[in-house]
Protein backbone atom coordinates (compact mmCIF):
# COMPACT_ATOMS: atom_id res chain seq x y z
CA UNK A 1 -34.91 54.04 40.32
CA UNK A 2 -36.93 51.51 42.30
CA UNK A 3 -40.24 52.24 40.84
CA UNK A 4 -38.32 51.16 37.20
CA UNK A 5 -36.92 48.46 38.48
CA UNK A 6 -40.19 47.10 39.61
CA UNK A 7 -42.10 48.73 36.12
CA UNK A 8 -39.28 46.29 34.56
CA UNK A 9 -39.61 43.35 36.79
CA UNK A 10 -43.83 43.69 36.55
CA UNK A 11 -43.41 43.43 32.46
CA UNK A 12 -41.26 40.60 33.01
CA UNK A 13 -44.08 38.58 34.55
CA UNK A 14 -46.40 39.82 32.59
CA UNK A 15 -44.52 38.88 29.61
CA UNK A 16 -44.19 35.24 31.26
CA UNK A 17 -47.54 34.86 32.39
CA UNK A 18 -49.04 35.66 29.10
CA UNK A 19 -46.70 33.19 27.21
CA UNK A 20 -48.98 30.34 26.79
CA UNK A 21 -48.22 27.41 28.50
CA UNK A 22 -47.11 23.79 26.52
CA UNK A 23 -49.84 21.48 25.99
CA UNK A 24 -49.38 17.89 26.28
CA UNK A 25 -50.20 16.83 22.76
CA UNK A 26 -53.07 14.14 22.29
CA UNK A 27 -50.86 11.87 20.55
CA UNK A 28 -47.62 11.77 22.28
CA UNK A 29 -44.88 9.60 22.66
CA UNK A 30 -42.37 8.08 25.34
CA UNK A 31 -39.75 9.66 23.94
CA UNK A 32 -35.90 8.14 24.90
CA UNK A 33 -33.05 10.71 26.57
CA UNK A 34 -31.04 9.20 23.78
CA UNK A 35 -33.10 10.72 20.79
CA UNK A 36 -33.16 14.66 22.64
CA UNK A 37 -29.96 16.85 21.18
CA UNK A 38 -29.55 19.01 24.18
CA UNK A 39 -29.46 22.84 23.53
CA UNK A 40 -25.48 22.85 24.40
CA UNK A 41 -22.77 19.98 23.94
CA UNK A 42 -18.81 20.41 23.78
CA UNK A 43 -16.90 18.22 20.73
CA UNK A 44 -13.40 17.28 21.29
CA UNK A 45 -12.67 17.96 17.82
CA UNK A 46 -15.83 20.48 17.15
CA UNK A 47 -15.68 23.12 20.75
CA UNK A 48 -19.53 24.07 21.49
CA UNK A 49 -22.26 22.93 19.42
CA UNK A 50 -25.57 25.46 19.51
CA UNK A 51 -28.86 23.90 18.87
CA UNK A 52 -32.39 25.35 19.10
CA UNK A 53 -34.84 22.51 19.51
CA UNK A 54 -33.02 20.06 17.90
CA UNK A 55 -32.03 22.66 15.26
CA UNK A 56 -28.35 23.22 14.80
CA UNK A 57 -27.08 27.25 14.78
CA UNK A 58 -25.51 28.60 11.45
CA UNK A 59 -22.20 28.36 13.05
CA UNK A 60 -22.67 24.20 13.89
CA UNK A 61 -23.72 23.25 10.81
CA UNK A 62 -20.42 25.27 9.28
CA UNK A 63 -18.42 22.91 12.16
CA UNK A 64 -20.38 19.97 10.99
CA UNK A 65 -19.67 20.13 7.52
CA UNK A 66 -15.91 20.85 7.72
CA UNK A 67 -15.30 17.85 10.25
CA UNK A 68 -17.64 15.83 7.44
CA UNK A 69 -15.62 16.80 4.60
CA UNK A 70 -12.13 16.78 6.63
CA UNK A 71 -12.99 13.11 8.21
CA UNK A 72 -14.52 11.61 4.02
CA UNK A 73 -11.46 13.44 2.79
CA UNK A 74 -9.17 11.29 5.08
CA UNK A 75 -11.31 8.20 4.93
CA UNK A 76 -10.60 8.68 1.12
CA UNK A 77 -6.75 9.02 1.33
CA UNK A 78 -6.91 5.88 3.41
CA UNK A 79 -9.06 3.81 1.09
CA UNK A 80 -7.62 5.28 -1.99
CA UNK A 81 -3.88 4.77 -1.19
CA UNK A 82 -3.84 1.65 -3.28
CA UNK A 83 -5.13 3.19 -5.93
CA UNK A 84 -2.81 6.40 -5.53
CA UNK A 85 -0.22 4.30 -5.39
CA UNK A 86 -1.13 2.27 -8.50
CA UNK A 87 -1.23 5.46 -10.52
CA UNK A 88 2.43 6.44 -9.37
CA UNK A 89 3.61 3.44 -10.27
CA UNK A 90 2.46 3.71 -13.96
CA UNK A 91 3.36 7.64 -14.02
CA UNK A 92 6.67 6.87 -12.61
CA UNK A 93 7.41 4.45 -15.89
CA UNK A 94 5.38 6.69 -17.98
CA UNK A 95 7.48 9.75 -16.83
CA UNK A 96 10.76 7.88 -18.43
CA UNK A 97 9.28 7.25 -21.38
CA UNK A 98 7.45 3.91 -21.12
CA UNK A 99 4.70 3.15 -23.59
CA UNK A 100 1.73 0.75 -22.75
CA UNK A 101 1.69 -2.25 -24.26
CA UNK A 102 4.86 -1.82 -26.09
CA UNK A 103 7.85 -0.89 -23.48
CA UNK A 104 9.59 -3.66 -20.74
CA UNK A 105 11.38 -2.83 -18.17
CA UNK A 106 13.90 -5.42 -16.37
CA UNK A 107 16.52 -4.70 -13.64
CA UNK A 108 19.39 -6.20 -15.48
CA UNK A 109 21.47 -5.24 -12.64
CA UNK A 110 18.87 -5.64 -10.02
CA UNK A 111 17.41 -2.28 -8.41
CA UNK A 112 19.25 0.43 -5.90
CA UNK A 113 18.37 3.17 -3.54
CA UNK A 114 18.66 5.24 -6.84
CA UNK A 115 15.20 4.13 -8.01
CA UNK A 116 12.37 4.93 -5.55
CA UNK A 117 10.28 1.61 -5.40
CA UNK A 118 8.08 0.37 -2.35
CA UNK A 119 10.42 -2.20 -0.74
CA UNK A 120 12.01 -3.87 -3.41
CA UNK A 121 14.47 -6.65 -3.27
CA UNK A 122 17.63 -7.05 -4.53
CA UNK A 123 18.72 -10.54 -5.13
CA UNK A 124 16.46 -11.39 -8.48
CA UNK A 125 15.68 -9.04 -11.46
CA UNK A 126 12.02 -7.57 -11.48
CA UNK A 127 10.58 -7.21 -15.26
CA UNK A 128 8.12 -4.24 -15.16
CA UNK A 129 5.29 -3.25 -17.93
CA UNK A 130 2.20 -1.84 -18.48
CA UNK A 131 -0.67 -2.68 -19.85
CA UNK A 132 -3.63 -0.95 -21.60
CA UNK A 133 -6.55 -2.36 -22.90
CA UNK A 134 -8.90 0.90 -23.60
CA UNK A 135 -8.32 0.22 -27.33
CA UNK A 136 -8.86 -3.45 -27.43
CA UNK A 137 -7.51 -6.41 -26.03
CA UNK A 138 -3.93 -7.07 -25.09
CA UNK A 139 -1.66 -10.13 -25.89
CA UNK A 140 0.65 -11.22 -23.90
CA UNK A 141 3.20 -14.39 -25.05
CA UNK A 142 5.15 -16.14 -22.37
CA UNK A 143 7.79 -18.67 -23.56
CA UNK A 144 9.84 -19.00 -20.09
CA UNK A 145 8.72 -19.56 -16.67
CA UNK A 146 7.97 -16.60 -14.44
CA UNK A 147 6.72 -15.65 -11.48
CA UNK A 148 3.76 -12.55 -13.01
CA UNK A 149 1.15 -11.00 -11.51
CA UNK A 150 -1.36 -8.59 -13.24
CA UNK A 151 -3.06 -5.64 -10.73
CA UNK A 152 -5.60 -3.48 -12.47
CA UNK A 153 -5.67 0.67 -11.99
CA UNK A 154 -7.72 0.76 -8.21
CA UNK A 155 -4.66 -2.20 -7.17
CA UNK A 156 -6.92 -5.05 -7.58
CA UNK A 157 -5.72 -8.38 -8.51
CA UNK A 158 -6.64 -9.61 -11.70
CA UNK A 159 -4.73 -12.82 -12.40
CA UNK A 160 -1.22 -14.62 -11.70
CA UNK A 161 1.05 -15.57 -14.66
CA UNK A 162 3.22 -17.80 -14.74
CA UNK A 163 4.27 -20.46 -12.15
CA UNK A 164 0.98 -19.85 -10.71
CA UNK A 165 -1.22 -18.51 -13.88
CA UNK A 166 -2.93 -20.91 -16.21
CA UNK A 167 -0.14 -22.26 -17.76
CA UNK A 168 1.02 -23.54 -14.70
CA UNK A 169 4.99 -22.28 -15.80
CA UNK A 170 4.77 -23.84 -19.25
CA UNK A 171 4.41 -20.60 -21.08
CA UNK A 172 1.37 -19.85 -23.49
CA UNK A 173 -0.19 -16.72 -24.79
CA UNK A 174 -2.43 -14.57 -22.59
CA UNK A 175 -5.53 -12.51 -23.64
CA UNK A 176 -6.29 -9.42 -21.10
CA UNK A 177 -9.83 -8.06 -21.96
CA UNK A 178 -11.78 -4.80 -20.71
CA UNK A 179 -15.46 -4.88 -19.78
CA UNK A 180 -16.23 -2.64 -22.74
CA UNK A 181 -14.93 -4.83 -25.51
CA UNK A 182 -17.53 -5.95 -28.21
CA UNK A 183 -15.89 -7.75 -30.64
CA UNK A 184 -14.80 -11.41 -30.65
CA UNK A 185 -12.77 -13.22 -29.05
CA UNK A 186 -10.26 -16.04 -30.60
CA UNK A 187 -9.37 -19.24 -29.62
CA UNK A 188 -6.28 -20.40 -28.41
CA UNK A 189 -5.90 -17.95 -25.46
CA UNK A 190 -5.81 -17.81 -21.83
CA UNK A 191 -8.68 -15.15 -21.67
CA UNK A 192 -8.30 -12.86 -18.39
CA UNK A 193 -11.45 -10.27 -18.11
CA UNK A 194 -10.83 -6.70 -16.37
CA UNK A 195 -13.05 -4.30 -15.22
CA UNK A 196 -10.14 -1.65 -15.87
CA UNK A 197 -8.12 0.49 -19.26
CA UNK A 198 -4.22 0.50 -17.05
CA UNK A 199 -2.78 -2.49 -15.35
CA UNK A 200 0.62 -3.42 -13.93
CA UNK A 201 2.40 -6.11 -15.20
CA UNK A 202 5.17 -7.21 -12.64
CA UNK A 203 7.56 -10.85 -12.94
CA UNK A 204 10.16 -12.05 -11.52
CA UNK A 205 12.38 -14.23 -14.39
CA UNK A 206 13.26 -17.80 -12.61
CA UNK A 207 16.70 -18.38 -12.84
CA UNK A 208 19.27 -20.57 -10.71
CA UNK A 209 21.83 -18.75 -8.99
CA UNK A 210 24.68 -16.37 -11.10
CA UNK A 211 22.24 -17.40 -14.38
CA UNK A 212 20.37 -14.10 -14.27
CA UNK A 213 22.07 -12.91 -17.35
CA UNK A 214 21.15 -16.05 -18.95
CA UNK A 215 17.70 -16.00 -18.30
CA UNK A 216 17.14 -12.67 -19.24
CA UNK A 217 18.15 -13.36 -22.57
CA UNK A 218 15.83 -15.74 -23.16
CA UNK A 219 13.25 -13.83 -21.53
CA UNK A 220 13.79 -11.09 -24.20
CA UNK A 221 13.77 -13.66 -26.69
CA UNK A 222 10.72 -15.91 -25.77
CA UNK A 223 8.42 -12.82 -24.84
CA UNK A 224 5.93 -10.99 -26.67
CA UNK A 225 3.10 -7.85 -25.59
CA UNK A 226 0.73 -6.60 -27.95
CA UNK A 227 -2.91 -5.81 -29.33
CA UNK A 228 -4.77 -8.24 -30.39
CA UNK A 229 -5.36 -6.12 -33.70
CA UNK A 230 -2.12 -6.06 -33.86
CA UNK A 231 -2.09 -9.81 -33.85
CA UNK A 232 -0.80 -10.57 -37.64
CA UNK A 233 2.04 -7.93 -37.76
CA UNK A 234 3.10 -7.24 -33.78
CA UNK A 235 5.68 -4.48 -33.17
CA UNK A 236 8.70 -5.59 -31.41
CA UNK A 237 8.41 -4.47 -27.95
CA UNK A 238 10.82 -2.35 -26.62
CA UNK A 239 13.34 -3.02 -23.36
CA UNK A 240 14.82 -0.83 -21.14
CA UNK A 241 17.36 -1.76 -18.19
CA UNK A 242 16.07 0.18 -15.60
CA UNK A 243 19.07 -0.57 -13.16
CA UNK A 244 20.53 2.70 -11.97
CA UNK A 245 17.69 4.55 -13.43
CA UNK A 246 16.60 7.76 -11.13
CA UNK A 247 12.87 7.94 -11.46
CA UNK A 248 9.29 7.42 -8.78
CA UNK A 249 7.00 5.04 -8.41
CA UNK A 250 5.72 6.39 -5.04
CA UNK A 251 2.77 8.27 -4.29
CA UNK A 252 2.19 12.15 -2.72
CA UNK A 253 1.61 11.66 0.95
CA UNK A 254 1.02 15.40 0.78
CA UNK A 255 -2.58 16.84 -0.84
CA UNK A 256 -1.15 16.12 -4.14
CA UNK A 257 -2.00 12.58 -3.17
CA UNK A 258 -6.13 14.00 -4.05
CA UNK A 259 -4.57 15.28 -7.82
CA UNK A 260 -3.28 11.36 -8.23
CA UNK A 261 -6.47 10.13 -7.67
CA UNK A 262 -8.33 12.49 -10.07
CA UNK A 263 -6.10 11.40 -12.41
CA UNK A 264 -7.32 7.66 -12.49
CA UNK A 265 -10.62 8.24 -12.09
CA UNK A 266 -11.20 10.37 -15.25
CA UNK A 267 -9.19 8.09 -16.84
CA UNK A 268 -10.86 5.06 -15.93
CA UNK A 269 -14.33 4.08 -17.20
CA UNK A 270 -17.34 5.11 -14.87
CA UNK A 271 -17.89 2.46 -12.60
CA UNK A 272 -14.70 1.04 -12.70
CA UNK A 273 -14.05 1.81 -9.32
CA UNK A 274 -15.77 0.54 -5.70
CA UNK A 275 -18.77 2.92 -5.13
CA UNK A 276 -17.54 3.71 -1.73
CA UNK A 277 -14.20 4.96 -2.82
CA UNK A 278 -15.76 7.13 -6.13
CA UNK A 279 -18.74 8.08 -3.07
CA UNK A 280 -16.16 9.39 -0.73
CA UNK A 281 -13.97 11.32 -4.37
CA UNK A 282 -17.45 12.99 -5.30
CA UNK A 283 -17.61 14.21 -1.39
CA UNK A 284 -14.87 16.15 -1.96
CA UNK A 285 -15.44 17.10 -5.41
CA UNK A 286 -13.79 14.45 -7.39
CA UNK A 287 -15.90 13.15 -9.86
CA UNK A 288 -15.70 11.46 -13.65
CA UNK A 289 -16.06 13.84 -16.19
CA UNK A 290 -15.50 17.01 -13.85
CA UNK A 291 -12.98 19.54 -13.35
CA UNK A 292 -11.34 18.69 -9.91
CA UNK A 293 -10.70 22.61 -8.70
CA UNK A 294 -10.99 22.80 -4.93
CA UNK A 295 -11.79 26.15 -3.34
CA UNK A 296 -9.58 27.82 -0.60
CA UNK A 297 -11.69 26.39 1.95
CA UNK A 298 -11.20 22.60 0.39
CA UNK A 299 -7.85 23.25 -0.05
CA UNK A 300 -7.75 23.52 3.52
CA UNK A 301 -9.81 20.54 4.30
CA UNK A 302 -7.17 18.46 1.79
CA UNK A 303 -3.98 20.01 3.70
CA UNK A 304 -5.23 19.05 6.83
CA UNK A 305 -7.24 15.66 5.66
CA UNK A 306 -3.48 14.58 4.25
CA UNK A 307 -1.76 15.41 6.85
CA UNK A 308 -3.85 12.98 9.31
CA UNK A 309 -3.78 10.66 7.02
CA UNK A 310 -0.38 10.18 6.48
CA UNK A 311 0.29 9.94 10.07
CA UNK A 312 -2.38 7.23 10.35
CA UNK A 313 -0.35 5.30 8.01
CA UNK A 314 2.85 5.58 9.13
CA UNK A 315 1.44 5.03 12.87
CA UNK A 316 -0.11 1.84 11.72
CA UNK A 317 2.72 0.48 9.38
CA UNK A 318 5.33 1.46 11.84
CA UNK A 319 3.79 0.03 15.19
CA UNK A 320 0.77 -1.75 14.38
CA UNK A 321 -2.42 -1.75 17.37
CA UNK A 322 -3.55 -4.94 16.14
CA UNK A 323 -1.46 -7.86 18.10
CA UNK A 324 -2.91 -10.54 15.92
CA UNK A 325 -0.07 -8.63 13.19
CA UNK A 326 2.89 -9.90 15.36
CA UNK A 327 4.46 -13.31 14.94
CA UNK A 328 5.59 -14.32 18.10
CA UNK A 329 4.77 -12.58 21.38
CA UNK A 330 8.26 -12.21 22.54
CA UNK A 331 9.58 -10.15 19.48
CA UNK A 332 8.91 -7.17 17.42
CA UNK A 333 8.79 -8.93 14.11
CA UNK A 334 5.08 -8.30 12.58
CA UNK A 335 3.28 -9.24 9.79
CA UNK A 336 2.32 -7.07 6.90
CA UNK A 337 -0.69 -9.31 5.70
CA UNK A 338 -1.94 -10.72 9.45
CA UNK A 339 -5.34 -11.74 8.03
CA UNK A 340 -4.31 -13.95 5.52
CA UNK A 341 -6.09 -12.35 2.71
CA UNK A 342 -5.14 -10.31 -0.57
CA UNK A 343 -8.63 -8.93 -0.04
CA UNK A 344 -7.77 -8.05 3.33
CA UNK A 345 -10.97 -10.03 4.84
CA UNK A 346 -10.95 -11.55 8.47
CA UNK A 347 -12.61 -14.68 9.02
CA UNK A 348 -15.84 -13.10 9.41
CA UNK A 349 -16.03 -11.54 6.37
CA UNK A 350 -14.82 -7.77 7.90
CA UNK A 351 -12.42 -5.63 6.10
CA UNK A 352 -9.18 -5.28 7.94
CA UNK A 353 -9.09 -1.84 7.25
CA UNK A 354 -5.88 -1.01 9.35
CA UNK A 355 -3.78 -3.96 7.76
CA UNK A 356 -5.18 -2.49 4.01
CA UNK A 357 -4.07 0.70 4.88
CA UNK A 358 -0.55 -0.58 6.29
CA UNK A 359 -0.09 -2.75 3.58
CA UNK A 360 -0.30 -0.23 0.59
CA UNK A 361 1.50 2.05 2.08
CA UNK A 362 4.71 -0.21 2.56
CA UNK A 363 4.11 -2.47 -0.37
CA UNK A 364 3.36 -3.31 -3.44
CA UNK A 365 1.86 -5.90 -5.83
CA UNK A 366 -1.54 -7.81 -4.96
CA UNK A 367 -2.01 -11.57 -5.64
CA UNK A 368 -3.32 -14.79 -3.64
CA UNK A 369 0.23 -16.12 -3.81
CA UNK A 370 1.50 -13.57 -1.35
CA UNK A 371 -0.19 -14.75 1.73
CA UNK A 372 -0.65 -18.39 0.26
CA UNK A 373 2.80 -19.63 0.92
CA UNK A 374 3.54 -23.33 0.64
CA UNK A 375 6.27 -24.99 2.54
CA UNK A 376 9.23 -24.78 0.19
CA UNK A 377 8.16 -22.92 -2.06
CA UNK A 378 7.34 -18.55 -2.31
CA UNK A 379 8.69 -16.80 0.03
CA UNK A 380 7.41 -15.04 3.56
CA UNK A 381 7.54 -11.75 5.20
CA UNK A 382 8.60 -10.35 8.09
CA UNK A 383 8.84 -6.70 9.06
CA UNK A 384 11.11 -5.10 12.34
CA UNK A 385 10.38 -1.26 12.78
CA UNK A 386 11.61 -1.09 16.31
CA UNK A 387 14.61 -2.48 18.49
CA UNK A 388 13.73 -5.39 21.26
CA UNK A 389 12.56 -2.96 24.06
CA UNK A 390 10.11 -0.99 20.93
CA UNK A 391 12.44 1.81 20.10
CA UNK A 392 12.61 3.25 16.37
CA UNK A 393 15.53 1.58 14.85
CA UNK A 394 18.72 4.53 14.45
CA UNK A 395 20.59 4.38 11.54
CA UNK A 396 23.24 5.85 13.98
CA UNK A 397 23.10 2.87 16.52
CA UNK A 398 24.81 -0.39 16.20
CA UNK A 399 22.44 -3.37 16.10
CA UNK A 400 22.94 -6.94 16.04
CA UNK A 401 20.08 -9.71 14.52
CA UNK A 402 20.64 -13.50 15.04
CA UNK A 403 18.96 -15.78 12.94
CA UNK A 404 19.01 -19.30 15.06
CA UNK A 405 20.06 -22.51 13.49
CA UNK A 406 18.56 -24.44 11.06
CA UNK A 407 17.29 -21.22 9.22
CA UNK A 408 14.15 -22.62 7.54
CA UNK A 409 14.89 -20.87 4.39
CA UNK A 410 15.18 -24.03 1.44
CA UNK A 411 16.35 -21.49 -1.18
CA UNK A 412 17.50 -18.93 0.72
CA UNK A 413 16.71 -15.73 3.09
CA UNK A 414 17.50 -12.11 2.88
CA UNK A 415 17.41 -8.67 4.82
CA UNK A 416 16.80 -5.00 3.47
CA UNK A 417 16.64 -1.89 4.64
CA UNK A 418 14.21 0.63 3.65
CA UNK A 419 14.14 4.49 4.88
CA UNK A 420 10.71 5.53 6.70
CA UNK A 421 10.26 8.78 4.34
CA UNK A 422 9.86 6.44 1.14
CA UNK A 423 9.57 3.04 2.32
CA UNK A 424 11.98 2.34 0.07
CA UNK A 425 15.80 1.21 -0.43
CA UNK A 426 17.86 3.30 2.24
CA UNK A 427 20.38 5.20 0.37
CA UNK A 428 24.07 3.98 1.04
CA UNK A 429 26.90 2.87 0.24
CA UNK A 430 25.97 -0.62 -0.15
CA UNK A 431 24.62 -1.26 -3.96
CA UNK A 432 22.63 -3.90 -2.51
CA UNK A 433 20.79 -1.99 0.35
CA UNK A 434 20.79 -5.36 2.41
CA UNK A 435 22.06 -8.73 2.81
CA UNK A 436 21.03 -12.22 1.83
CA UNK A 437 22.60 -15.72 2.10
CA UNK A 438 24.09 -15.90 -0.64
CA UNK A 439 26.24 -13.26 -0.56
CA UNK A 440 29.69 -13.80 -0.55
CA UNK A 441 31.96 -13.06 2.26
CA UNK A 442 28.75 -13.89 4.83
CA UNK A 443 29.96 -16.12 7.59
CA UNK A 444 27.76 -18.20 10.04
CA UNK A 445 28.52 -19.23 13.74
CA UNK A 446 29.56 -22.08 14.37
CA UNK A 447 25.79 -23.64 15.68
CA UNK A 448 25.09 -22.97 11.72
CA UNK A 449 22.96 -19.64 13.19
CA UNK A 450 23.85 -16.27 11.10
CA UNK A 451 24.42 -13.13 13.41
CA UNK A 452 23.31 -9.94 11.46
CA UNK A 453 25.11 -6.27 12.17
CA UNK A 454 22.86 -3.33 10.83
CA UNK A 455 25.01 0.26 11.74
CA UNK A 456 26.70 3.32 10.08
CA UNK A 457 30.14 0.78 10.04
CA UNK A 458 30.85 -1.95 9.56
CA UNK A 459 32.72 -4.30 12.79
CA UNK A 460 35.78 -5.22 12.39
CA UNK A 461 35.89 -9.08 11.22
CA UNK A 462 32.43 -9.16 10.71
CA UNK A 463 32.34 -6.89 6.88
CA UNK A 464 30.73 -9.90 5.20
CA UNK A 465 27.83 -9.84 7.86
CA UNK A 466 27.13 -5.97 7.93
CA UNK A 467 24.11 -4.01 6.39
CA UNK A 468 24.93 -0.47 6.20
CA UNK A 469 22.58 2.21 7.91
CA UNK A 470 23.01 6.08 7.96
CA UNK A 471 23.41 8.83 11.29
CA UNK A 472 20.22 10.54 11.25
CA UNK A 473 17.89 8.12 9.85
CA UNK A 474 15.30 5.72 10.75
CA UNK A 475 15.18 2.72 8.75
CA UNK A 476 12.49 -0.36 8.89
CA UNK A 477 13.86 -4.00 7.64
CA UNK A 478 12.06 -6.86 5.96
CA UNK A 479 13.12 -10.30 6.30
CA UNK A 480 12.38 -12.81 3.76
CA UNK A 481 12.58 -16.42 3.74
CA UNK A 482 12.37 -17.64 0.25
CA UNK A 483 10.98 -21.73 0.19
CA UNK A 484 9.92 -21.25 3.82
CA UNK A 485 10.23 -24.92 6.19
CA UNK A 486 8.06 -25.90 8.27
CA UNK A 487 9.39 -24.35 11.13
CA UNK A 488 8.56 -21.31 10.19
CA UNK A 489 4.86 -21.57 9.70
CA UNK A 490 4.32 -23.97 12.57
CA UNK A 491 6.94 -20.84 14.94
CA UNK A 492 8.54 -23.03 16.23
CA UNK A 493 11.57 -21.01 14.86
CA UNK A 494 11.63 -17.55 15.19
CA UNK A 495 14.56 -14.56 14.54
CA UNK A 496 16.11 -12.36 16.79
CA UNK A 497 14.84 -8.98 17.49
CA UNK A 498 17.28 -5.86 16.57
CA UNK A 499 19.44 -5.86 19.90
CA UNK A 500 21.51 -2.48 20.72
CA UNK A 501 25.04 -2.91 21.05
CA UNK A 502 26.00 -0.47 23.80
């Protein structure tokens, strides 16, 4: 046993001795630690990485490429969500039988928690349309004024009508065109140019208070949508009261949410979209003019790529990491738009990716306007997730809001309630799914300040103030201020936080 064990060790060093030994090469270089992959390293995320020489083992590359495609996937969820959210919104119309360029939709009795809708109000009617301009150019007539905006199909603004479009509120006829169109174009038009076919079509019909009904008469009558070939004999358009109407406008949050996108990018003309979004789509297989048909293992990737999405989302809508989002450094109230931009640009030109992602996931509707507010005039934002010590607001728990004296609201302000699921109305028994100033039956104190109770009842003597919640359900609130005073922008007023009564 000994005389093998020292056969064995001899061949050993024999074997060692004969391995020749590594030459210093002629040219060499001072090579940095920094640029050496060590043989063995541990991932948080990956467990052991192999390498041989800088080579990575069969096993790393196969860990590699599924974080890769897992962390593009997600990075494409996040980037995409506008665009996700775009399509829903035109499938959800589309679904009840809306037809491009010919069908309007107005809530004639404003909207209700029957209707999912990223946080809508309920105090003036919305009119709702799309428009599709992969057959030619699309006329649009206004003959009242409106607050419009037009969004193409990846959620990017294309133009304001209206109030703040070209004709300045004075009505005029509109002429959207795509970036394929050859023919010519007439005079006599406001001419808006598009990169994209689908668009959404949102405005708000002005009206003074209890004239809604009114105004949407002579909406109806005043307003026209429809090809420009069509121009010499247009079809009536048709409206639809979508008040009361059960139907989505929301997108998947699940790995459907990869089938929505699909959707609008073989729909959409090739290029349509920002490189980097169609970049990260072709990563994971989505790509214009190809069957999207993941395999078990992308499947897997999507499942898991949507599921950290959506929690990204939610994370940074519900209790945002960036402090420059909060208005006042004593409350929870935050903004939804902190950097000022409908681009979502900082000052130094960076993308404010968080706020992006925030934003389309709570909202909807893109235009300059909505983080361009003028004193007296549009309206503000402010969102409450969380109770005044940062707890997730209980739809079992009493709460209490005061809004101090003078409210710097010229026209006038309102609270609503949205559930965190859909981000949109919370279903009730309140029609209204909030509470604005104008409601009748509110009462102020006696300072002029408004006190604000949010719970599953409502306290006795205090109905006309109460917003109705539900046991077992979170529930986010946005205030708006509609003709915001100075006060507000200048904070030196500011609301209440959500206070528990005990």
């Amino acid at each position: 046993m000994k005389n093998l064990k020292r056969t064995v060790f001899l061949m050993v060093i024999s074997t060692v001795i004969s391995l020749p030994a590594m030459a210093t090469p002629k040219y060499s270089a001072d090579i940095p630690d920094a640029l050496i992959t060590p043989d063995h390293a541990k991932s948080k995320y990956l467990g052991d990485l192999e390498f041989v020489d800088g080579f990575p083992t069969d096993k790393t590359i196969e860990s590699a490429y599924d974080f890769l495609d897992t962390s593009r996937a997600v990075q494409l969820f996040e980037s995409g969500m506008a665009t996700a959210s775009m399509y829903a919104m035109l499938h959800g119309h589309s679904a009840i039988g809306f037809k491009a360029n010919e069908t309007i939709g107005i809530t004639e009795q404003m909207m209700n928690a029957r209707t999912l809708f990223l946080t809508p109000q309920t105090t003036t009617p919305y009119v709702t349309t799309e428009i599709d301009v992969k057959n030619g150019p699309v006329v649009i007539e206004i003959g009242v004024p409106v607050i419009g905006l037009i969004d193409d199909a990846y959620f990017k603004y294309v133009a304001d009508i209206g109030m703040g479009g070209l004709d300045k509120g004075k009505g005029g006829k509109y002429l959207l065109v795509g970036s394929d169109y050859k023919g010519g174009i007439p005079e006599g038009y406001f001419v808006l140019k598009t990169s994209t076919y689908r668009h959404w079509f949102l405005m708000r019909v002005l009206a003074k208070p209890g004239e809604n009904d009114q105004a949407i008469v002579k909406f109806k009558e005043t307003f026209k949508m429809y090809p420009l070939a069509d121009a010499k004999t247009p079809k009536a358009n048709d409206y639809v009261n979508l008040s009361n109407k059960q139907y989505n406008t929301i997108h998947a949050t699940d790995a459907t949410f990869y089938d929505e996108l699909n959707a609008v990018i073989q729909y959409e003309p090739a290029n349509s979209g920002d490189p980097e979004l169609l970049g990260l789509a072709r990563a994971i297989g989505i790509e214009k003019g190809k069957e999207f048909k993941p395999d078990a293992r992308m499947q897997k990737i999507l499942d898991e790529a949507a599921t950290i999405a959506n929690a990204a989302g939610r994370a940074i809508m519900y209790k945002p990491r960036n402090k420059t989002a909060y208005f006042y450094p004593d409350r929870q109230w935050y903004s939804p738009v902190a950097s000022g931009s409908h681009e979502f640009l900082d000052k130094n030109g960076a993308r404010a990716l968080d706020e992006r992602v925030g934003f389309h996931f709570y909202a909807t509707g893109i235009t300059p306007f909505m983080v361009m507010p003028q004193v007296g005039s549009g309206s503000v934002y402010e969102v409450a997730a969380t109770d005044s010590k940062g707890v997730m607001l209980d739809g079992g728990h009493n709460y209490t809001v005061t809004m101090p004296a003078p409210i710097p609201a010229r026209n006038f302000w309102s609270f609503m309630v949205y559930d965190n699921h859909t981000r949109s109305i919370l279903e009730t028994d309140q029609v209204a799914g909030g509470l604005d100033s104008n409601a009748n039956g509110l009462q102020l104190n006696d300072d002029g300040s408004a006190t604000v109770y949010f719970g599953p009842k409502a306290p006795k003597g205090h109905e006309g103030n109460w917003v109705q919640t539900m046991p077992n359900k979170g529930f986010t609130v946005l205030l708006r201020l509609y003709g915001p005073e100075q006060a507000w922008f200048d904070k030196t007023w500011k609301p209440g936080d959500f206070e528990l009564v005990k």
